[in-house]
N, C-alpha and C. Protein backbone atom coordinates (compact mmCIF):
# COMPACT_ATOMS: atom_id res chain seq x y z
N UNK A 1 2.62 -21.06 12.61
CA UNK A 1 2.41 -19.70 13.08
C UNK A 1 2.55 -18.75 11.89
N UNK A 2 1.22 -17.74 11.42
CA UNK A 2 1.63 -16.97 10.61
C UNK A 2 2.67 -16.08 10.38
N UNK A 3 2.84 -15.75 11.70
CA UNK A 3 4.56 -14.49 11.48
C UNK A 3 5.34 -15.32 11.05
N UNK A 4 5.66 -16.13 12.06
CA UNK A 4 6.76 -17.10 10.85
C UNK A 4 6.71 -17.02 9.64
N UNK A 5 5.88 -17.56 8.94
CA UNK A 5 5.78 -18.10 7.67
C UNK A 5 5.77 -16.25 7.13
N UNK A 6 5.39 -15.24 7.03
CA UNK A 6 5.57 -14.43 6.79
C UNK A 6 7.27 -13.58 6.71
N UNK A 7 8.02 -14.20 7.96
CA UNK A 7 9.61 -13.31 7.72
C UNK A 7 10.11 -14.37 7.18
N UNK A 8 9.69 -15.72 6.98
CA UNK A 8 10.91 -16.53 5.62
C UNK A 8 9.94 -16.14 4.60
N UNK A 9 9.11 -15.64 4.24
CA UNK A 9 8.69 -15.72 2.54
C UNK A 9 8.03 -14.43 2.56
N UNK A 10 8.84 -13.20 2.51
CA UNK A 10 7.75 -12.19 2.33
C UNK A 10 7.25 -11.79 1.26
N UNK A 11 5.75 -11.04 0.87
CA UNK A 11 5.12 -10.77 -0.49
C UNK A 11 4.95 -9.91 -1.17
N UNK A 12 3.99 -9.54 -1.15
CA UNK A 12 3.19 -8.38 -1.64
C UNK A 12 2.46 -7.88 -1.00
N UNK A 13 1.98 -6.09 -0.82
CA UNK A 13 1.22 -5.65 -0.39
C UNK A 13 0.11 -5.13 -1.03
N UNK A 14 -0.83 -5.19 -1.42
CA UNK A 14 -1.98 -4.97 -2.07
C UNK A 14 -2.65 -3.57 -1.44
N UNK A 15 -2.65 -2.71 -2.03
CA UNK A 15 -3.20 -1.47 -0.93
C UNK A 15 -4.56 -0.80 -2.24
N UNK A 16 -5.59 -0.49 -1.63
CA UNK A 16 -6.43 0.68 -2.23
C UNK A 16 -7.43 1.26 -1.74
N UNK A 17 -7.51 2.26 -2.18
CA UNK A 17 -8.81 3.28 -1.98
C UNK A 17 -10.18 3.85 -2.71
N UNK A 18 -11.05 3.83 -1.29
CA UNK A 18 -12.02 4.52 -2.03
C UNK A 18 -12.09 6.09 -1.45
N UNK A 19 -13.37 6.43 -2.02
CA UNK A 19 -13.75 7.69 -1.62
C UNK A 19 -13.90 7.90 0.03
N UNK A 20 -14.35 6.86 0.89
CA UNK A 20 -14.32 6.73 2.73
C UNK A 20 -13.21 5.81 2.90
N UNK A 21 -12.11 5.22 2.58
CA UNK A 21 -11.69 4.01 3.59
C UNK A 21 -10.44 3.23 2.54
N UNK A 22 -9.38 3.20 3.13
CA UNK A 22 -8.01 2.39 2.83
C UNK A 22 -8.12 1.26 2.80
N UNK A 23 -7.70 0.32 2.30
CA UNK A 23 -7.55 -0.93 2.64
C UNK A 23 -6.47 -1.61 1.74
N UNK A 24 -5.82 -2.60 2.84
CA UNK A 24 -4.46 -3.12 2.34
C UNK A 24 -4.59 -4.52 3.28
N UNK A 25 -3.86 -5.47 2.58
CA UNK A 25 -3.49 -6.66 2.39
C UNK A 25 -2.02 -7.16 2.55
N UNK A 26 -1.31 -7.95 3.08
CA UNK A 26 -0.11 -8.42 2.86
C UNK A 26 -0.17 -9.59 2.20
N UNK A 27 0.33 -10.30 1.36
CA UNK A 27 0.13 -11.68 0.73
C UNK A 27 1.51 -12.22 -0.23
N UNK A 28 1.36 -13.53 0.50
CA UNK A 28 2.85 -14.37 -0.73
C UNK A 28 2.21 -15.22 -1.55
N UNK A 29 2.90 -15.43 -2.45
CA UNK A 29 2.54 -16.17 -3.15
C UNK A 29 2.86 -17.69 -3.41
N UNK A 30 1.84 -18.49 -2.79
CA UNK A 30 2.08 -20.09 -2.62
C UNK A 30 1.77 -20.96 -3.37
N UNK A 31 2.24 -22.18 -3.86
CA UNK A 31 1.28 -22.99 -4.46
C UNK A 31 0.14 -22.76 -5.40
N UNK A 32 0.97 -21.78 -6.45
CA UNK A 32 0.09 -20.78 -7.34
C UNK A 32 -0.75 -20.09 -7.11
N UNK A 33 -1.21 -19.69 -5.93
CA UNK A 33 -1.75 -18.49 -5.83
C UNK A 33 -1.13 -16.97 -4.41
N UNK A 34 -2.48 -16.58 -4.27
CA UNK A 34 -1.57 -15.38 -3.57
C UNK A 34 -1.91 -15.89 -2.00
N UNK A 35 -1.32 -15.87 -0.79
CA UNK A 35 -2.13 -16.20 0.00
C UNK A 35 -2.45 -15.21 1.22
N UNK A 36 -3.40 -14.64 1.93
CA UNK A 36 -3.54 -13.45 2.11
C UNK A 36 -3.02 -13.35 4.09
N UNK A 37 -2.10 -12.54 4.30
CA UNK A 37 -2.01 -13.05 5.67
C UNK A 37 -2.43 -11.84 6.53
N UNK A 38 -2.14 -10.39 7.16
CA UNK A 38 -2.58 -9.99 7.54
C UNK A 38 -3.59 -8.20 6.88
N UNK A 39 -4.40 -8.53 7.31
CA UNK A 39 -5.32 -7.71 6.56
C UNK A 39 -5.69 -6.27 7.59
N UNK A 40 -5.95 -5.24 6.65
CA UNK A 40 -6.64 -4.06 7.53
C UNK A 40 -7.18 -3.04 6.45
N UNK A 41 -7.99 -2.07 7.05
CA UNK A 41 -8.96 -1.38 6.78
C UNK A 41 -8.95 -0.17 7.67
N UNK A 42 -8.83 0.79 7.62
CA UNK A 42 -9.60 2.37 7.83
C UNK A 42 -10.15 3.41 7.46
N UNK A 43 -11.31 3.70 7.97
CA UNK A 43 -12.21 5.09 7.20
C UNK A 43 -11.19 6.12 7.38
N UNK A 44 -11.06 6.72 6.26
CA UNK A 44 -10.60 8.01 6.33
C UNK A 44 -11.42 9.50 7.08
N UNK A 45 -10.64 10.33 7.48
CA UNK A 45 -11.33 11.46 8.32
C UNK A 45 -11.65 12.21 7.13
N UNK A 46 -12.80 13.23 7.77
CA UNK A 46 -13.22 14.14 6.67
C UNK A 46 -12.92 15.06 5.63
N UNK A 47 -11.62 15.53 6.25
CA UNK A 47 -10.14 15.89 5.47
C UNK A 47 -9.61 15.01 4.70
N UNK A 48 -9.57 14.15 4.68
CA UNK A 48 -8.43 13.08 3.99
C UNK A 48 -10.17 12.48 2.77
N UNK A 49 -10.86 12.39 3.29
CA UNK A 49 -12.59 12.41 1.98
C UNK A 49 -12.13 13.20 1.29
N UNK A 50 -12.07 14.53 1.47
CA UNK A 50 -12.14 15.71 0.77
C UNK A 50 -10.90 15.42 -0.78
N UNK A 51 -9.78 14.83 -0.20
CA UNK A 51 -8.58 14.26 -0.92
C UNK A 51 -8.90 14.21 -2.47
N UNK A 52 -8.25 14.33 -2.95
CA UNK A 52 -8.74 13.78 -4.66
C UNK A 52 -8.26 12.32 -4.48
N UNK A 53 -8.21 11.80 -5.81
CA UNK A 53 -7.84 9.84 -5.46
C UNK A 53 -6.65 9.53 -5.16
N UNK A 54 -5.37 10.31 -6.32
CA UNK A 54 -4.10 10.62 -5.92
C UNK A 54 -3.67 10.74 -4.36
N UNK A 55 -4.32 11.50 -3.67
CA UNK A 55 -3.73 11.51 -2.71
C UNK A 55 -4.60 10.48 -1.76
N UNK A 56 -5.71 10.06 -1.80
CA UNK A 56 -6.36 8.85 -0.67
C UNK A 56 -5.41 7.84 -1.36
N UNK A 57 -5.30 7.39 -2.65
CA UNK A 57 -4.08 6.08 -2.61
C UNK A 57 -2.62 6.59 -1.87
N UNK A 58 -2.49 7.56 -2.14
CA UNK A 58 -1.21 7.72 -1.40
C UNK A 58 -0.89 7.68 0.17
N UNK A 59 -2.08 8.48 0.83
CA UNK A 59 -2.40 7.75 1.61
C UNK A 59 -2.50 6.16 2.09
N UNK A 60 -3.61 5.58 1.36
CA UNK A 60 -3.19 4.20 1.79
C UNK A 60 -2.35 3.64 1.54
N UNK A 61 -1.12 3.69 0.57
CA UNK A 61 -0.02 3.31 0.74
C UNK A 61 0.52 3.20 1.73
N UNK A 62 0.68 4.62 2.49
CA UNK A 62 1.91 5.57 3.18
C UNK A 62 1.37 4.82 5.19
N UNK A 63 0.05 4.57 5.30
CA UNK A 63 -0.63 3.88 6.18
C UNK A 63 -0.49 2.80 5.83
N UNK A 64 -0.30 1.79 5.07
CA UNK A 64 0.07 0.02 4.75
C UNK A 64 1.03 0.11 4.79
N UNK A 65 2.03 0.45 4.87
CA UNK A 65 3.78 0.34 5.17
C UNK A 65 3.40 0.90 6.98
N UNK A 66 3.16 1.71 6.95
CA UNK A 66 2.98 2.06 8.83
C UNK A 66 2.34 1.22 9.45
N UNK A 67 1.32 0.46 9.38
CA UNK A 67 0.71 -0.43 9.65
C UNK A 67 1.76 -1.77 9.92
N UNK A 68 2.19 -1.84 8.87
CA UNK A 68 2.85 -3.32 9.09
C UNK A 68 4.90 -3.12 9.17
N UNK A 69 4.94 -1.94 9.73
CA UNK A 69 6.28 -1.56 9.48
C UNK A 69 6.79 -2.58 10.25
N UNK A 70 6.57 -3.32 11.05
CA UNK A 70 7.19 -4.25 11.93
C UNK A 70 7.67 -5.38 11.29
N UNK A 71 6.76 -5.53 10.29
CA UNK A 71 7.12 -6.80 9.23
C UNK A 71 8.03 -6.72 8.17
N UNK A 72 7.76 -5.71 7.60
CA UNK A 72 8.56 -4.97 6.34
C UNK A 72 9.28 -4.32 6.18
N UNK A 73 10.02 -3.57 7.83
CA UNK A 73 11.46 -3.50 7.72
C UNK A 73 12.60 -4.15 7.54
N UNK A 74 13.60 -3.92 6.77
CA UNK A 74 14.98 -4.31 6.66
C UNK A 74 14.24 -5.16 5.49
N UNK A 75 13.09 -6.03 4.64
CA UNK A 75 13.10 -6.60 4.07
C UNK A 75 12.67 -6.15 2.60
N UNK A 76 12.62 -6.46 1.21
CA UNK A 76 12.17 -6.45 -0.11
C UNK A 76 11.80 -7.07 -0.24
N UNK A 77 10.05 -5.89 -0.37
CA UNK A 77 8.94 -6.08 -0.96
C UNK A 77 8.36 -5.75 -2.13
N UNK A 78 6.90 -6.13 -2.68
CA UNK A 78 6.35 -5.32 -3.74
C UNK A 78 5.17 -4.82 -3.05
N UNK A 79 4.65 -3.51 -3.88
CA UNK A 79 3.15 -2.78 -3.27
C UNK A 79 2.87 -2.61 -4.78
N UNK A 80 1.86 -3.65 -5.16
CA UNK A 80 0.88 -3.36 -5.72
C UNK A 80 -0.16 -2.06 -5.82
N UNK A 81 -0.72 -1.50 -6.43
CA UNK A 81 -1.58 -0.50 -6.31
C UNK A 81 -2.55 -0.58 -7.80
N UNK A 82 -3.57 0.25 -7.94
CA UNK A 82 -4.04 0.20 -9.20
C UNK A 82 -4.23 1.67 -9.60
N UNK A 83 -3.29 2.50 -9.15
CA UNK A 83 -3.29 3.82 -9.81
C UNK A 83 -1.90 4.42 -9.92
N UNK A 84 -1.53 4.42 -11.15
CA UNK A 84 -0.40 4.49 -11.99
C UNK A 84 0.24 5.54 -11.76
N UNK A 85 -0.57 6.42 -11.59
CA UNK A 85 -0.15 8.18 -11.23
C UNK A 85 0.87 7.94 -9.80
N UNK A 86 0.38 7.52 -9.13
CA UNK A 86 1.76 7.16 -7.80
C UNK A 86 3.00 6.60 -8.37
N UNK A 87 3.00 5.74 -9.12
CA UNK A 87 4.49 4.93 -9.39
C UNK A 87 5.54 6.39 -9.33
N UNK A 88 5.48 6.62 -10.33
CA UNK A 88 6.52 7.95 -10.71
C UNK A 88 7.27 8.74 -9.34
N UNK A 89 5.90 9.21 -8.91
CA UNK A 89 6.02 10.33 -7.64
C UNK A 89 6.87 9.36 -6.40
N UNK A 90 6.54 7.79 -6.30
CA UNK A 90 7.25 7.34 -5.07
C UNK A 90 8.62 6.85 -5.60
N UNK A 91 9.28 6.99 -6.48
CA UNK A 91 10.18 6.71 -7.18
C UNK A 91 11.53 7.84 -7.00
N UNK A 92 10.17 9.50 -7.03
CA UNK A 92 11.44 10.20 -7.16
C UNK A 92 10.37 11.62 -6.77
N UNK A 93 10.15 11.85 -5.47
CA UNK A 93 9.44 12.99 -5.11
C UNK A 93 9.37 14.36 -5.53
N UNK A 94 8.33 15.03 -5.97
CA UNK A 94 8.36 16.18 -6.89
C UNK A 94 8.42 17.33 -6.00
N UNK A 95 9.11 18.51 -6.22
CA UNK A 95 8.85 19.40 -5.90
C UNK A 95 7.87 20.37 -5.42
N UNK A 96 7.16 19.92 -5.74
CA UNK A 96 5.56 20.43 -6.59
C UNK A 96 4.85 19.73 -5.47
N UNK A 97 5.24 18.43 -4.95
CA UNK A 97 4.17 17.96 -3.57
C UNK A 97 3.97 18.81 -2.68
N UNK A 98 2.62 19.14 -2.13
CA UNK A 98 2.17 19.61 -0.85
C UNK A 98 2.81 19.08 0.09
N UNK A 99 2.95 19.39 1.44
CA UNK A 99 3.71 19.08 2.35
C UNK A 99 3.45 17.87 2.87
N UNK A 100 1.80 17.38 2.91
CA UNK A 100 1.52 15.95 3.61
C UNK A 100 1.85 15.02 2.60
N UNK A 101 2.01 15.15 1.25
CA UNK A 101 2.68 14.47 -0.10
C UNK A 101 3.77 14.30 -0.01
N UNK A 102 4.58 15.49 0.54
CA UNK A 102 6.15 15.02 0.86
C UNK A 102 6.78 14.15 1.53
N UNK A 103 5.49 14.35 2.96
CA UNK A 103 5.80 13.40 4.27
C UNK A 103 5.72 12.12 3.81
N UNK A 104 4.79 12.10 2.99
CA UNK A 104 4.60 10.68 2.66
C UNK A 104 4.97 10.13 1.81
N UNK A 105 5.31 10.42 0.83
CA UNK A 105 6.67 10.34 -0.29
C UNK A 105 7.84 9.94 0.44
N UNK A 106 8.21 10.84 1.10
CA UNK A 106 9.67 10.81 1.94
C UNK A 106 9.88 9.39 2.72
N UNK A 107 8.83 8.98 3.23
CA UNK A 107 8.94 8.02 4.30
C UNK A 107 8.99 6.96 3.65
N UNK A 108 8.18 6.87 2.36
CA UNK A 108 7.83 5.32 1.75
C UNK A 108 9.28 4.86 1.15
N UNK A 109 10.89 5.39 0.49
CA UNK A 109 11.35 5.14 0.18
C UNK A 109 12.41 4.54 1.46
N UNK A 110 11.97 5.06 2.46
CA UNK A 110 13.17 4.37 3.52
C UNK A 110 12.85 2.47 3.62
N UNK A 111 11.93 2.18 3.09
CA UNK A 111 11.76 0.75 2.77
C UNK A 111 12.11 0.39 1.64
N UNK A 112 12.88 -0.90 1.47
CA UNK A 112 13.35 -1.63 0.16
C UNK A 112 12.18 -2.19 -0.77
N UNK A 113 11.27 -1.21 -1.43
CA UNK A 113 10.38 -1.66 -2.19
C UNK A 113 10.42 -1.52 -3.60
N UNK A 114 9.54 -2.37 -4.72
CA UNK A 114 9.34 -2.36 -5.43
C UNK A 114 7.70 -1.67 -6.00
N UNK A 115 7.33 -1.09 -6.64
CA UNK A 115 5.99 -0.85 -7.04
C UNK A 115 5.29 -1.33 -8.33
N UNK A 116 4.34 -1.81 -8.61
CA UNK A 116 4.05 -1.87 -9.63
C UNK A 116 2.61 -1.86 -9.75
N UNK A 117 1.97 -1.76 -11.26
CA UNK A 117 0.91 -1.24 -11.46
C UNK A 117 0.07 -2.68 -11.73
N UNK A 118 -1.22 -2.45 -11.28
CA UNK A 118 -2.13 -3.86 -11.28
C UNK A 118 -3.47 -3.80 -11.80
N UNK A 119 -4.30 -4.03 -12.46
CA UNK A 119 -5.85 -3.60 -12.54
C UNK A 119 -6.31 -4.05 -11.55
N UNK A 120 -7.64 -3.03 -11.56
CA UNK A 120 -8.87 -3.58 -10.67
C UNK A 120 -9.20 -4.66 -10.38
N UNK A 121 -9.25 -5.69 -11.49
CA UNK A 121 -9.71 -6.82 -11.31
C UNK A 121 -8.46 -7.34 -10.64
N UNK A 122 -7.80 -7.44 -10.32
CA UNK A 122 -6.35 -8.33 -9.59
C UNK A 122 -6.36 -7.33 -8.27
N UNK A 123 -6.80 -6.81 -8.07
CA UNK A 123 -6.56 -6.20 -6.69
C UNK A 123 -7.79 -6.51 -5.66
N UNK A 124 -8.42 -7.43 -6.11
CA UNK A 124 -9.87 -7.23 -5.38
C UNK A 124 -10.06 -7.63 -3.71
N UNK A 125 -8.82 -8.30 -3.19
CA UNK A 125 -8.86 -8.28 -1.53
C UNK A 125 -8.94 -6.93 -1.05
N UNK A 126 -7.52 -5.80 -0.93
CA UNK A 126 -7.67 -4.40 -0.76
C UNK A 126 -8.90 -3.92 -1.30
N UNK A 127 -9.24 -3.91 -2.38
CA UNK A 127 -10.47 -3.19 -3.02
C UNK A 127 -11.58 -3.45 -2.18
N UNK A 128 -11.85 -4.40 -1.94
CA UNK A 128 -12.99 -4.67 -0.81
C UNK A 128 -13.19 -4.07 0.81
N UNK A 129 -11.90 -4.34 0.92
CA UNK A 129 -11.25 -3.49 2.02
C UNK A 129 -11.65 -2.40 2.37
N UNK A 130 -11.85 -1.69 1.20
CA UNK A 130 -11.71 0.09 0.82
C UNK A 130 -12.92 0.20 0.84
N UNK A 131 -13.82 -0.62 0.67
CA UNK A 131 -15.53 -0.43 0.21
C UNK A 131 -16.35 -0.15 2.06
């Protein structure tokens, strides 16, 4: 059963965006590679288009932890991303965020995560996602 095997070995979350649509990935890593277990995707509304990139990744972050909060509470994880400009800001929320930046800033640290930065080419499940 996948949940199982998901709360003894949890992974990584793979999250990114395009210009229409989020997409994120959960995945551990088995038998040398990553293995991908539950997946999702949503178009963004016409407001959230309008977004610069900063904030549609932040977005799909802030929606891939909500999405799978059932899984990834109480536990330590990593969220992958491929835009560097987030690390900082979810680390230690700026002043300077707009209010839906805050909300979503604010919320992502109540989970035990790690972040780190990935290229394009290593992110390509989410990335597809997003397309």
């Amino acid at each position: 059963m996948v949940f199982v095997e998901i709360l003894e070995s949890l992974g990584t979350l793979f999250t990114d965006a395009s210009d229409y649509a989020v997409g994120f990935v959960l995945q551990q890593f088995e038998e040398d590679s990553w293995k991908p277990l539950p997946f999702f995707s949503k178009k963004l509304t016409n407001a959230e288009n309008g977004c610069g990139t900063y904030n549609r990744e932040l977005i799909g972050i802030y929606l891939s932890i909500k999405q799978f909060k059932h899984i990834l509470e109480k536990r330590q994880f990593t969220i992958h991303t491929d835009h560097k400009p987030l690390m900082p800001a979810i680390q230690k929320t700026s002043e300077k965020a707009l209010p839906r930046q805050r909300r979503h800033l604010q919320y992502i640290p109540d989970f035990s995560i790690d972040i780190r930065h990935i290229g394009e080419k290593e992110n390509i499940v989410s990335d597809s996602l997003s397309r």
